[in-house]
C-alpha atoms as a PDB file:
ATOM      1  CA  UNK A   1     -26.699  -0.626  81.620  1.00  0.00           C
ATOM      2  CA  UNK A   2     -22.903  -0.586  81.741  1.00  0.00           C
ATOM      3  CA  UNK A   3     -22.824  -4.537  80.465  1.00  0.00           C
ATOM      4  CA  UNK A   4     -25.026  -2.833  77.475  1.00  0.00           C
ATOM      5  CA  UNK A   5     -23.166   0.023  76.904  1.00  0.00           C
ATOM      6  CA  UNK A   6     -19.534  -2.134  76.626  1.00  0.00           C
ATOM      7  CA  UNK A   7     -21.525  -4.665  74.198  1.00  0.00           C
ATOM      8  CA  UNK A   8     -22.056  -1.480  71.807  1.00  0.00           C
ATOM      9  CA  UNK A   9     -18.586   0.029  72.323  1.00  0.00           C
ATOM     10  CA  UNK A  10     -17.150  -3.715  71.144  1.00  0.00           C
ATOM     11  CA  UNK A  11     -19.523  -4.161  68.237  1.00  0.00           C
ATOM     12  CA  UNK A  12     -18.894  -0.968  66.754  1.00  0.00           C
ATOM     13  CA  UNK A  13     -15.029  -1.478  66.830  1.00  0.00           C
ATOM     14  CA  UNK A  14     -15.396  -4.833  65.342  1.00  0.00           C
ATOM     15  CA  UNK A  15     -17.676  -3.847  62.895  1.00  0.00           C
ATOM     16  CA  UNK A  16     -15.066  -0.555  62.134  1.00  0.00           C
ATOM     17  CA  UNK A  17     -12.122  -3.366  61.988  1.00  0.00           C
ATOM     18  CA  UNK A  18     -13.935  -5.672  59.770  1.00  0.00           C
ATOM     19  CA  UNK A  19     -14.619  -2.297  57.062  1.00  0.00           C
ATOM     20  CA  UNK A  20     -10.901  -2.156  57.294  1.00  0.00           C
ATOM     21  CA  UNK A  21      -9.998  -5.193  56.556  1.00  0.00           C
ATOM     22  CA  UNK A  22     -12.383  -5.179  54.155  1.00  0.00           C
ATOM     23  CA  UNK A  23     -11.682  -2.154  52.430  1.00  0.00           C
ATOM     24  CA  UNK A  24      -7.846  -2.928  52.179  1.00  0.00           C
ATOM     25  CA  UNK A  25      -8.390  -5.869  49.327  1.00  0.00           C
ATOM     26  CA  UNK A  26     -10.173  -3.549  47.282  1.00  0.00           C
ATOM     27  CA  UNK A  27      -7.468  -0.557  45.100  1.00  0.00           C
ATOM     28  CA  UNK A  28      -8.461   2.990  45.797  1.00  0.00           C
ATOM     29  CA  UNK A  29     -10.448   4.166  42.760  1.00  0.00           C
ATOM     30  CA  UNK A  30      -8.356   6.124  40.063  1.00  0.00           C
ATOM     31  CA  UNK A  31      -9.671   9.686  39.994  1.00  0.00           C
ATOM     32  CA  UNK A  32     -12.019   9.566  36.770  1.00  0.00           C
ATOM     33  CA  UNK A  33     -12.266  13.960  37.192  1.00  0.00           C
ATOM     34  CA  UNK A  34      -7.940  14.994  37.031  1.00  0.00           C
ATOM     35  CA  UNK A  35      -7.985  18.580  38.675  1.00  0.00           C
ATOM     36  CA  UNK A  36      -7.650  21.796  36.488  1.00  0.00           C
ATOM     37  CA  UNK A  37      -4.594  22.968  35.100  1.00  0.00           C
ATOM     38  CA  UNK A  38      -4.770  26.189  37.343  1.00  0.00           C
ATOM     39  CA  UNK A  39      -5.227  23.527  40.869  1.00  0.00           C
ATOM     40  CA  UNK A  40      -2.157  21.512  39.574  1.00  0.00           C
ATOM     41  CA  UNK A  41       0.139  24.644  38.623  1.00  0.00           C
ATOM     42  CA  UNK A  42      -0.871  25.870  42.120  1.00  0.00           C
ATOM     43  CA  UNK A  43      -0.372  22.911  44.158  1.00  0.00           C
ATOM     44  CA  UNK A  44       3.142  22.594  42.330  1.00  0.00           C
ATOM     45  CA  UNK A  45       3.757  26.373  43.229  1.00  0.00           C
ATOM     46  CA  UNK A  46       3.287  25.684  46.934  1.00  0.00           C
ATOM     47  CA  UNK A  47       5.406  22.409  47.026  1.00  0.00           C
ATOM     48  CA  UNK A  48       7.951  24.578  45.008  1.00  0.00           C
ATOM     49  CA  UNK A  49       7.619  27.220  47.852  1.00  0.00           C
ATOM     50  CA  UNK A  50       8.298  25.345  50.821  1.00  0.00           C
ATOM     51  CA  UNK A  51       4.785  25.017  51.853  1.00  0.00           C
ATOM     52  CA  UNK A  52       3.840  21.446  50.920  1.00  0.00           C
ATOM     53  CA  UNK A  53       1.409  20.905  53.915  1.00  0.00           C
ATOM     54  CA  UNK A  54      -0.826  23.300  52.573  1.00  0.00           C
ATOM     55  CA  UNK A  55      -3.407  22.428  50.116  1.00  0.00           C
ATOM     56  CA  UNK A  56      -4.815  24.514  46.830  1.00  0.00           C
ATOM     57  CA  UNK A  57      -8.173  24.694  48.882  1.00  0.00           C
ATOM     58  CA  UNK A  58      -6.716  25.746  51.981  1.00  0.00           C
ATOM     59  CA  UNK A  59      -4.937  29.140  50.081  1.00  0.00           C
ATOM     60  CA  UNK A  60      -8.112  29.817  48.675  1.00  0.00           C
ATOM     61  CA  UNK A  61      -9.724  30.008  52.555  1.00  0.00           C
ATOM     62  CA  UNK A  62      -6.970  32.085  53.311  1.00  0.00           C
ATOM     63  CA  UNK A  63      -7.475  34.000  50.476  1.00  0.00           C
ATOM     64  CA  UNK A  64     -11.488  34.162  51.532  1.00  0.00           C
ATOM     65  CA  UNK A  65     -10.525  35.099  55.235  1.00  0.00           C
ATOM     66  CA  UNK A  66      -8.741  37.961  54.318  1.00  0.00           C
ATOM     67  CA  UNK A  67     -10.895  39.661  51.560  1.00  0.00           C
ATOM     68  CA  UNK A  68     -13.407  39.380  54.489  1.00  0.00           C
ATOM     69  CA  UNK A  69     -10.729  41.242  57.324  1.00  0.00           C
ATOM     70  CA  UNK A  70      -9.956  43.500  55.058  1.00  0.00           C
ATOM     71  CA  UNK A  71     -13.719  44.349  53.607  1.00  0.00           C
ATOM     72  CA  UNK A  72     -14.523  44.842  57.123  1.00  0.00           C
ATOM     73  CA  UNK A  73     -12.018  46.964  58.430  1.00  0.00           C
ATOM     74  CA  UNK A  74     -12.236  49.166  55.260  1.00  0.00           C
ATOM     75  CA  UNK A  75     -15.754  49.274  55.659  1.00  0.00           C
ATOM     76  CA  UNK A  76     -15.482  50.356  59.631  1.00  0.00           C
ATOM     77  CA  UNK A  77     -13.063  52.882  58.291  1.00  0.00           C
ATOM     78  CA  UNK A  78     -14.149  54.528  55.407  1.00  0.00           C
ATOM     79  CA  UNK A  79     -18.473  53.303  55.607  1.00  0.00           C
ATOM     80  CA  UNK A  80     -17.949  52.874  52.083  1.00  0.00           C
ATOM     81  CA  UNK A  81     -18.606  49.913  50.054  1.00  0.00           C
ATOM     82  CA  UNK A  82     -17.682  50.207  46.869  1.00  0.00           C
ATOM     83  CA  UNK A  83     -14.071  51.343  48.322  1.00  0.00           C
ATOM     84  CA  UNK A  84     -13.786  48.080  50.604  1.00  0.00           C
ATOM     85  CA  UNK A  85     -14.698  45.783  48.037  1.00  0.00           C
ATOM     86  CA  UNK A  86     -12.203  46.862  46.099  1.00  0.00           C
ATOM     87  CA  UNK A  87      -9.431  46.338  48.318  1.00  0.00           C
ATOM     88  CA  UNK A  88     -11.026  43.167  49.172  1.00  0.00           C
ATOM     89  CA  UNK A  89     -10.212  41.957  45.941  1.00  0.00           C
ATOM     90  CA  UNK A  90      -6.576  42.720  45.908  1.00  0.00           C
ATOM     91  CA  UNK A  91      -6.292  41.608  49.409  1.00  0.00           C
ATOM     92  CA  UNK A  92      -7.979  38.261  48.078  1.00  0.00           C
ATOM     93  CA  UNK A  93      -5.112  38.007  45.611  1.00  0.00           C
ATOM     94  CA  UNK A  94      -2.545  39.106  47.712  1.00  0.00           C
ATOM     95  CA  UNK A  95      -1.736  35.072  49.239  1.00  0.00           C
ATOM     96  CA  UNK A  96      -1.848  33.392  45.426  1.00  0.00           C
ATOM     97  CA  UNK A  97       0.151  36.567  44.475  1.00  0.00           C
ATOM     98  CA  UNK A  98       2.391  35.907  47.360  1.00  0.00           C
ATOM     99  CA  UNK A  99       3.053  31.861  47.212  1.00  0.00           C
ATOM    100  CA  UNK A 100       3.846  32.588  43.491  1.00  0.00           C
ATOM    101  CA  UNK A 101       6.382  35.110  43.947  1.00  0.00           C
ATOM    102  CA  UNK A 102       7.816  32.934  46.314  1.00  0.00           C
ATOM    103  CA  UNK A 103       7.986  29.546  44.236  1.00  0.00           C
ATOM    104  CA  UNK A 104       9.343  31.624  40.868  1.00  0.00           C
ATOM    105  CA  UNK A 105      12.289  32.887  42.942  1.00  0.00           C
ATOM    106  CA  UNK A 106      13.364  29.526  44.863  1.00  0.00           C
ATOM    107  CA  UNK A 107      13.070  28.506  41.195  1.00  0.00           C
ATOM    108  CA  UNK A 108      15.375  30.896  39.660  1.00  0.00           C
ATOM    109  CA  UNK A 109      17.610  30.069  42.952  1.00  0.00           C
ATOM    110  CA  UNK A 110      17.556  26.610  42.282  1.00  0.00           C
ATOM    111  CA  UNK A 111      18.164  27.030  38.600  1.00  0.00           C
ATOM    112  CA  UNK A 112      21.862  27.973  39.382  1.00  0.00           C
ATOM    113  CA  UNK A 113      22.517  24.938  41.598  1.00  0.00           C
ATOM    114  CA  UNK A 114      20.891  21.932  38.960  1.00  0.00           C
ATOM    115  CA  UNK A 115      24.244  22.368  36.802  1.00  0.00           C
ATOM    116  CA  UNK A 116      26.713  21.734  40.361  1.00  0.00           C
ATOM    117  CA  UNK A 117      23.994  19.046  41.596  1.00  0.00           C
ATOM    118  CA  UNK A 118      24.697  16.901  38.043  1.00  0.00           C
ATOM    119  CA  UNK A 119      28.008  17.535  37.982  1.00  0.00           C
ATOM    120  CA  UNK A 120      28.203  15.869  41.916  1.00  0.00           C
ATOM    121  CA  UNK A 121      25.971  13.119  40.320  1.00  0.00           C
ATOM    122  CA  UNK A 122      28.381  12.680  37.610  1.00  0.00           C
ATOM    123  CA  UNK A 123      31.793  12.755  39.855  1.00  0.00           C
ATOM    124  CA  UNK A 124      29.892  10.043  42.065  1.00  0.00           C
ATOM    125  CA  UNK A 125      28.870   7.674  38.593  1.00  0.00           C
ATOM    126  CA  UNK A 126      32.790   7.976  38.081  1.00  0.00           C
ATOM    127  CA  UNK A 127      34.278   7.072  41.255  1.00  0.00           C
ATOM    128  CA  UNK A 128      32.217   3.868  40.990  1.00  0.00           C
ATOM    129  CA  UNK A 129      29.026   4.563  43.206  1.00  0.00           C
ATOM    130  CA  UNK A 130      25.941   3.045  42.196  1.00  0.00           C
ATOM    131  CA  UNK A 131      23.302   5.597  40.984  1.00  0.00           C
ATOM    132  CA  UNK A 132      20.987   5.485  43.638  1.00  0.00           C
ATOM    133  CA  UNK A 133      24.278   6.154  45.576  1.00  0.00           C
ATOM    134  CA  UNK A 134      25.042   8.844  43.792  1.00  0.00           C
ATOM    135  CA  UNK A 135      21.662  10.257  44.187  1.00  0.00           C
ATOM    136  CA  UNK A 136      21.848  10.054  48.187  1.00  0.00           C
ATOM    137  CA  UNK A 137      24.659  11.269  48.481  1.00  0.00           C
ATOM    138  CA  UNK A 138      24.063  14.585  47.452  1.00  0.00           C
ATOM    139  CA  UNK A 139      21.798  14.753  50.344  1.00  0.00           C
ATOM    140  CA  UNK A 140      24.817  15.555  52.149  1.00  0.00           C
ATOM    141  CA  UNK A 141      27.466  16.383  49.432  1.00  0.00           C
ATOM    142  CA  UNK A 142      25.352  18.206  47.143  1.00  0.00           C
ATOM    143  CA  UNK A 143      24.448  22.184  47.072  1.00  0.00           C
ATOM    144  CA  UNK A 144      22.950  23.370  49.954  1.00  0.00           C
ATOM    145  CA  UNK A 145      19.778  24.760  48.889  1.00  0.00           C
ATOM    146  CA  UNK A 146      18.770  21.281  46.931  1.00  0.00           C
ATOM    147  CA  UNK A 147      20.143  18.665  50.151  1.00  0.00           C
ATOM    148  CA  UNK A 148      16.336  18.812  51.375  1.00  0.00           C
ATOM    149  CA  UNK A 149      15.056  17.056  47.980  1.00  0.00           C
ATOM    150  CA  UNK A 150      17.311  14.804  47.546  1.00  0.00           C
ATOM    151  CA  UNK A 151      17.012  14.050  51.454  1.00  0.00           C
ATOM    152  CA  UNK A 152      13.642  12.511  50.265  1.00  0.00           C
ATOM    153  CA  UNK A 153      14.975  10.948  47.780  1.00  0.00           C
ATOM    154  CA  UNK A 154      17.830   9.159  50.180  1.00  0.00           C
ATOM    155  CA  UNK A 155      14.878   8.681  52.652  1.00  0.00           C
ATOM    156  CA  UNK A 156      12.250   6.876  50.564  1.00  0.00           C
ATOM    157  CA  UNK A 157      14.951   4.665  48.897  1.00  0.00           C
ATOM    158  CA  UNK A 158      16.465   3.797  51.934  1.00  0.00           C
ATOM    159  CA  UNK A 159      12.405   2.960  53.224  1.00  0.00           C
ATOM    160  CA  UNK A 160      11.838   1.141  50.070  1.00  0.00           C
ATOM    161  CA  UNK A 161      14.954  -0.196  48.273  1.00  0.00           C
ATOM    162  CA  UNK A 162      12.798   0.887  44.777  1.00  0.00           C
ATOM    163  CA  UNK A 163      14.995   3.671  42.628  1.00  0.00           C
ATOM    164  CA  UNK A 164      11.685   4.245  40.905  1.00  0.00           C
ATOM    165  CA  UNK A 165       9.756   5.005  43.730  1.00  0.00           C
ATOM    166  CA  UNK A 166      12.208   7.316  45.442  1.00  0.00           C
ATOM    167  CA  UNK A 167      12.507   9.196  41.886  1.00  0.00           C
ATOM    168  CA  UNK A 168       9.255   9.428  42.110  1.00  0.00           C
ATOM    169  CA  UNK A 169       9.289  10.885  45.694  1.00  0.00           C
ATOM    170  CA  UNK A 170      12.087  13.434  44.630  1.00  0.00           C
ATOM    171  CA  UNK A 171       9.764  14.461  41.933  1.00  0.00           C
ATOM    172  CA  UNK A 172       7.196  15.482  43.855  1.00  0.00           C
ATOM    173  CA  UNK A 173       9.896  16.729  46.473  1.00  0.00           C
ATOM    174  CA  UNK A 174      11.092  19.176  43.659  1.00  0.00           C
ATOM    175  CA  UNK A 175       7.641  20.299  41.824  1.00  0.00           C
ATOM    176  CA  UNK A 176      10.598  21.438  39.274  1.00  0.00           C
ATOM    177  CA  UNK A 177      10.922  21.174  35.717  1.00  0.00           C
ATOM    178  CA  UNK A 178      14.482  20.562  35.956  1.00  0.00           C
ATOM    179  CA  UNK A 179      14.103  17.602  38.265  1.00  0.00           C
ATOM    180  CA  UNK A 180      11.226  16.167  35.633  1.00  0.00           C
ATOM    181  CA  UNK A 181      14.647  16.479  33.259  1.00  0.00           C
ATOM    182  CA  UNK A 182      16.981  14.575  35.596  1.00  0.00           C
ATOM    183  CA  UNK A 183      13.806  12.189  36.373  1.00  0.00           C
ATOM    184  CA  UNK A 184      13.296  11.494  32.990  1.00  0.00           C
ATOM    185  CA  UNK A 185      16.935  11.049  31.658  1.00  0.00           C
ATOM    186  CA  UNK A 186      17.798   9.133  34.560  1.00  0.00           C
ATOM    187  CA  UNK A 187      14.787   6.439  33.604  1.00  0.00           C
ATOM    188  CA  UNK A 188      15.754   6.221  30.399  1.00  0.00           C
ATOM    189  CA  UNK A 189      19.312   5.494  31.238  1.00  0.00           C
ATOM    190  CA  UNK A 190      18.054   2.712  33.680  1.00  0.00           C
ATOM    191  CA  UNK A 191      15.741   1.395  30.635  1.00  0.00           C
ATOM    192  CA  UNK A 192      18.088   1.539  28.133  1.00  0.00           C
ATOM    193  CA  UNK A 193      21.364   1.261  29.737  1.00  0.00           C
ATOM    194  CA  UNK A 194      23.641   3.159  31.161  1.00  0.00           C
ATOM    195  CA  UNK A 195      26.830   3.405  29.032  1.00  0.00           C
ATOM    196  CA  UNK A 196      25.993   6.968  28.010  1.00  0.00           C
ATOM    197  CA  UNK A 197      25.048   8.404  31.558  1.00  0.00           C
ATOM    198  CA  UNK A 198      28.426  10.149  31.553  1.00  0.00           C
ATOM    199  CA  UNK A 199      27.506  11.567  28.300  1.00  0.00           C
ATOM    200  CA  UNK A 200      24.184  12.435  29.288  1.00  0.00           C
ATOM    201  CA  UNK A 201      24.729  13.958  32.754  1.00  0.00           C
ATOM    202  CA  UNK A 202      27.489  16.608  31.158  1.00  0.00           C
ATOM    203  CA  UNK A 203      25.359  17.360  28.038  1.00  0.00           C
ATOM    204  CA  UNK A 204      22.298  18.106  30.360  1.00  0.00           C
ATOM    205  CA  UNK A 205      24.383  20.487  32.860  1.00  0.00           C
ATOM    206  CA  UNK A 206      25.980  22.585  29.974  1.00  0.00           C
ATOM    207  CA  UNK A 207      22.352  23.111  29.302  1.00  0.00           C
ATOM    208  CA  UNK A 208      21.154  24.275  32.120  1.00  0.00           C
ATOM    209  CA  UNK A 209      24.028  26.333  32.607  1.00  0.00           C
ATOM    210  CA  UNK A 210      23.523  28.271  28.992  1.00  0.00           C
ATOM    211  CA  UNK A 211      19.947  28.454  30.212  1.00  0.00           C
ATOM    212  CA  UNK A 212      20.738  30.039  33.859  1.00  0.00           C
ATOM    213  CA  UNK A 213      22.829  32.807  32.178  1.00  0.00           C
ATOM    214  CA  UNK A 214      20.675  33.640  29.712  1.00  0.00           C
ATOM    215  CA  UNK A 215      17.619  33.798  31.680  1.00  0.00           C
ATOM    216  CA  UNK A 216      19.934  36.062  34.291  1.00  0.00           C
ATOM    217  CA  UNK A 217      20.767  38.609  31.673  1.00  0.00           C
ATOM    218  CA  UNK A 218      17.072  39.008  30.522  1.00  0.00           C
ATOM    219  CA  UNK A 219      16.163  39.449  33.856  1.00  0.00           C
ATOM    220  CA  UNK A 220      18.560  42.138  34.476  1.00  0.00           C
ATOM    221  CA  UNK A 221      17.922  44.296  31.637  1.00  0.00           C
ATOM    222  CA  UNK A 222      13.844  43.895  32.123  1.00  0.00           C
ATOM    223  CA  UNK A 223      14.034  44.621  36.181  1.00  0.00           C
ATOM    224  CA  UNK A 224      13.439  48.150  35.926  1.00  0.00           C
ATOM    225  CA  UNK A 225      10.434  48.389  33.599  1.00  0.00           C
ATOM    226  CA  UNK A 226       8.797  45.823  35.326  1.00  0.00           C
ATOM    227  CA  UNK A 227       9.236  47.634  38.549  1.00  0.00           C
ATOM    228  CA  UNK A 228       8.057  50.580  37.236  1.00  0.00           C
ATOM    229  CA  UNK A 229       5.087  49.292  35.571  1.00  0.00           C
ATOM    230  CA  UNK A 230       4.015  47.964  38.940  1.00  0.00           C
ATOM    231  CA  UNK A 231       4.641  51.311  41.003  1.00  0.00           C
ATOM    232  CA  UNK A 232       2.359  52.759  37.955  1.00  0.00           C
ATOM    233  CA  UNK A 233      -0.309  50.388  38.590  1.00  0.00           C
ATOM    234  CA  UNK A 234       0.034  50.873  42.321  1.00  0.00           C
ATOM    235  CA  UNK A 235       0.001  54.288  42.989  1.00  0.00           C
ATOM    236  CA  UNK A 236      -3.559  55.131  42.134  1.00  0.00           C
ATOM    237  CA  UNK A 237      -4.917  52.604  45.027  1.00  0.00           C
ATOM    238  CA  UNK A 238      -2.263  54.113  47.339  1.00  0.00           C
ATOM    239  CA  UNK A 239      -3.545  57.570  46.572  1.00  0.00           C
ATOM    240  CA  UNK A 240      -7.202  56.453  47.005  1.00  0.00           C
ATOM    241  CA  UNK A 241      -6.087  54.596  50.494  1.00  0.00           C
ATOM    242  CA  UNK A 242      -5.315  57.769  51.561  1.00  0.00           C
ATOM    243  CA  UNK A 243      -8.036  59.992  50.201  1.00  0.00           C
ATOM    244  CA  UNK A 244     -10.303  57.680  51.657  1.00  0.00           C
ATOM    245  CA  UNK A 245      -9.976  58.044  55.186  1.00  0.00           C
ATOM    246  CA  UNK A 246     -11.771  61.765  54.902  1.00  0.00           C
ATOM    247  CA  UNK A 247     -15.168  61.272  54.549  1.00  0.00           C
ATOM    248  CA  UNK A 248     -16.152  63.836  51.547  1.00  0.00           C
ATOM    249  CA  UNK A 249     -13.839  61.783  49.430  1.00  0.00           C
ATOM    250  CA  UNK A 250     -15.614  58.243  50.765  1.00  0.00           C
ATOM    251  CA  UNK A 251     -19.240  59.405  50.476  1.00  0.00           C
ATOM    252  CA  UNK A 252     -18.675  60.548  46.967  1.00  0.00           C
ATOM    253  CA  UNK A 253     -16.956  57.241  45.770  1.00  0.00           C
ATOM    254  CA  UNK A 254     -20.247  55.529  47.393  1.00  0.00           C
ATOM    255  CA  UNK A 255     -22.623  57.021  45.299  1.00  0.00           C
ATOM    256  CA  UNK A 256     -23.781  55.064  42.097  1.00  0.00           C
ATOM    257  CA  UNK A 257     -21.242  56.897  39.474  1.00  0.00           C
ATOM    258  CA  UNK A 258     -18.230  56.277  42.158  1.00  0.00           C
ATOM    259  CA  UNK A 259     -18.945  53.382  42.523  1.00  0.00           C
ATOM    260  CA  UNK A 260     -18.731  52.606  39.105  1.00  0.00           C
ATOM    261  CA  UNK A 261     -15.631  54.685  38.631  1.00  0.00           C
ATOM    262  CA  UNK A 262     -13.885  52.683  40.775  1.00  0.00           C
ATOM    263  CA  UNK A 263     -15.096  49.399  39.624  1.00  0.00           C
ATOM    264  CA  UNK A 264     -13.752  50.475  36.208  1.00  0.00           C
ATOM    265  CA  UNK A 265     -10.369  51.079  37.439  1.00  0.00           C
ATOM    266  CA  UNK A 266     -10.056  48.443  39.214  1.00  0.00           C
ATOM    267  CA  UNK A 267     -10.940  46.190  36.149  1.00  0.00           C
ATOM    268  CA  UNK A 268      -8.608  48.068  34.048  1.00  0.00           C
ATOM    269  CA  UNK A 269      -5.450  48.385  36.780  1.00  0.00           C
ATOM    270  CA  UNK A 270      -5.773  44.316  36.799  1.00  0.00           C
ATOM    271  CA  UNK A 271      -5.703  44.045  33.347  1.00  0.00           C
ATOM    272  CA  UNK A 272      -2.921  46.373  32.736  1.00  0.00           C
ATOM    273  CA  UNK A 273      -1.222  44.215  35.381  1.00  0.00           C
ATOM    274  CA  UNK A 274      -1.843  40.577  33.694  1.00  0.00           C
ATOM    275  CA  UNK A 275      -0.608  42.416  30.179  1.00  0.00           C
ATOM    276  CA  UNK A 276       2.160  43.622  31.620  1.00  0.00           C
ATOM    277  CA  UNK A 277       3.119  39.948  33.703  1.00  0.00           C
ATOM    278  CA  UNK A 278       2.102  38.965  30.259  1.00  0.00           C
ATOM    279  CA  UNK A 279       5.057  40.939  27.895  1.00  0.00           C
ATOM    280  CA  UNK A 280       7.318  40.791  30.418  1.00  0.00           C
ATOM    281  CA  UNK A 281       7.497  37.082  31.149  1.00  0.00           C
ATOM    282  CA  UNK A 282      10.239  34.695  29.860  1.00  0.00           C
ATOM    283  CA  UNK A 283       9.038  31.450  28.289  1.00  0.00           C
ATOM    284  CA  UNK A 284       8.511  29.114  31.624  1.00  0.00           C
ATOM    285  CA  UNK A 285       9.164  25.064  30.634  1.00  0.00           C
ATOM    286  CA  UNK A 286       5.728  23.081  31.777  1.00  0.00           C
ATOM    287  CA  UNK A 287       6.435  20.076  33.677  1.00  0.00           C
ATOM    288  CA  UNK A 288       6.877  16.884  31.594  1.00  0.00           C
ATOM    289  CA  UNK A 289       6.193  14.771  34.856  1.00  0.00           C
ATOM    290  CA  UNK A 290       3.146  14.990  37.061  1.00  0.00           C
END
């Protein structure tokens, strides 16, 4: 029985190690389906957030789990389920919300540090360091709140040896229009040549620099309205939050015309928030590298 048993264990490995071997002559099929533009924005958003390990699928579980906490613990509180579903919904939101809020402001803080990060890159071209050089060294030289991406760049060309592939690496590193920029210039340079990097490298930090102040000022003077038009599209939910926890006010909004009551505000209070996101937000660049 045990002479059997061992038999089985070995032909399965082998037969598992020949698949491999196998397997490995043959290039991974392209993917014929790309994902939609709303997967790719929000896998770039969580890379941009500091949360690269987690997937676009795995926000939308967390998203599912806690629509279903919070329907429940509405629903022990209140016995109401229009009211809970409601909630649900925002508390389904409330993680995609959350991770996006979080990857627009390390963008607006990295947006102040591109212009220093070039102008490193550019002291290093002139002191006679290679580019890839250059590039690693502001790993350790560089601002402190971009050192981790160009860490990975340092890493994968130091793995590798390939500029292309560690640009590549600090691409995806950044998920940041302004490192699709340096990406891009920075392969043409090597294509072309590299007489005008100087040239290029000052033009493109003046740029961003105009950019960063200008975006800066419109964000100061439209602060306050936005704020407000969030407290305004708030407060009704808070009030009903707390006018739900006596039951008169619960059993009513669980009756048929409650119901639909709230299901009409609730429509309307998200679409007065997208408008609003909508008027209020400054022209984002898309991301010329994927």
């Amino acid at each position: 029985m045990t002479t059997t048993l061992s038999a089985t264990l070995y032909g399965i490995v082998l037969a598992a190690g020949l698949l491999c071997i196998w397997s490995s002559f043959w290039e991974a099929p392209a993917r014929t389906h790309p994902r939609p533009r709303f997967v790719e924005d929000l896998a770039d958003d969580l890379v941009a957030a500091d949360l690269p390990r987690i997937t676009p699928g795995h926000l939308a579980a967390i998203s599912v789990g806690a629509a279903a906490f919070v329907w429940l613990t509405g629903y022990a509180v209140t016995a109401s389920a229009p009211i809970s579903t409601c909630f649900a919904v925002f508390a389904g939101a409330l993680p995609i919300a959350v991770v996006r809020h979080r990857s627009r402001s390390r963008e607006v803080e990295r947006r102040v540090l591109w212009p220093d990060a070039i102008d490193h890159l550019h002291s290093g071209v002139r002191a006679g360091m290679s580019l890839p050089e250059a590039l690693a060294a502001l790993a350790h030289r560089g601002p402190d709140g971009l050192r981790p991406v160009f860490q990975v760049f340092e890493d994968e060309y130091r793995a590798t040896g390939s500029l292309t592939m560690a640009l590549d690496a600090f691409k995806q590193a950044s998920a940041d229009p302004v490192a699709d920029r340096i990406v891009a210039a920075l392969g043409v340079t090597r294509d072309v040549g590299g007489t005008e990097l100087g040239t290029l490298l000052r033009t493109l930090a003046h740029f961003l620099r105009e950019d960063a102040r200008t975006r800066s000022e419109l964000k100061a003077r439209q602060s306050w309205t936005v704020t407000g038009a969030r407290l305004a599209v708030a407060a009704p939910w808070l009030v009903l939050a707390l006018l739900a926890t006596r039951s008169e006010a619960a059993a009513a909004y669980s009756t048929p015309g409650g119901a639909l009551l709230l299901f009409s505000g609730m429509v309307v209070s998200l679409l007065a928030y997208l408008l609003m996101k909508r008027i209020g937000r400054l022209p984002s660049e898309p991301r010329v590298l994927r």
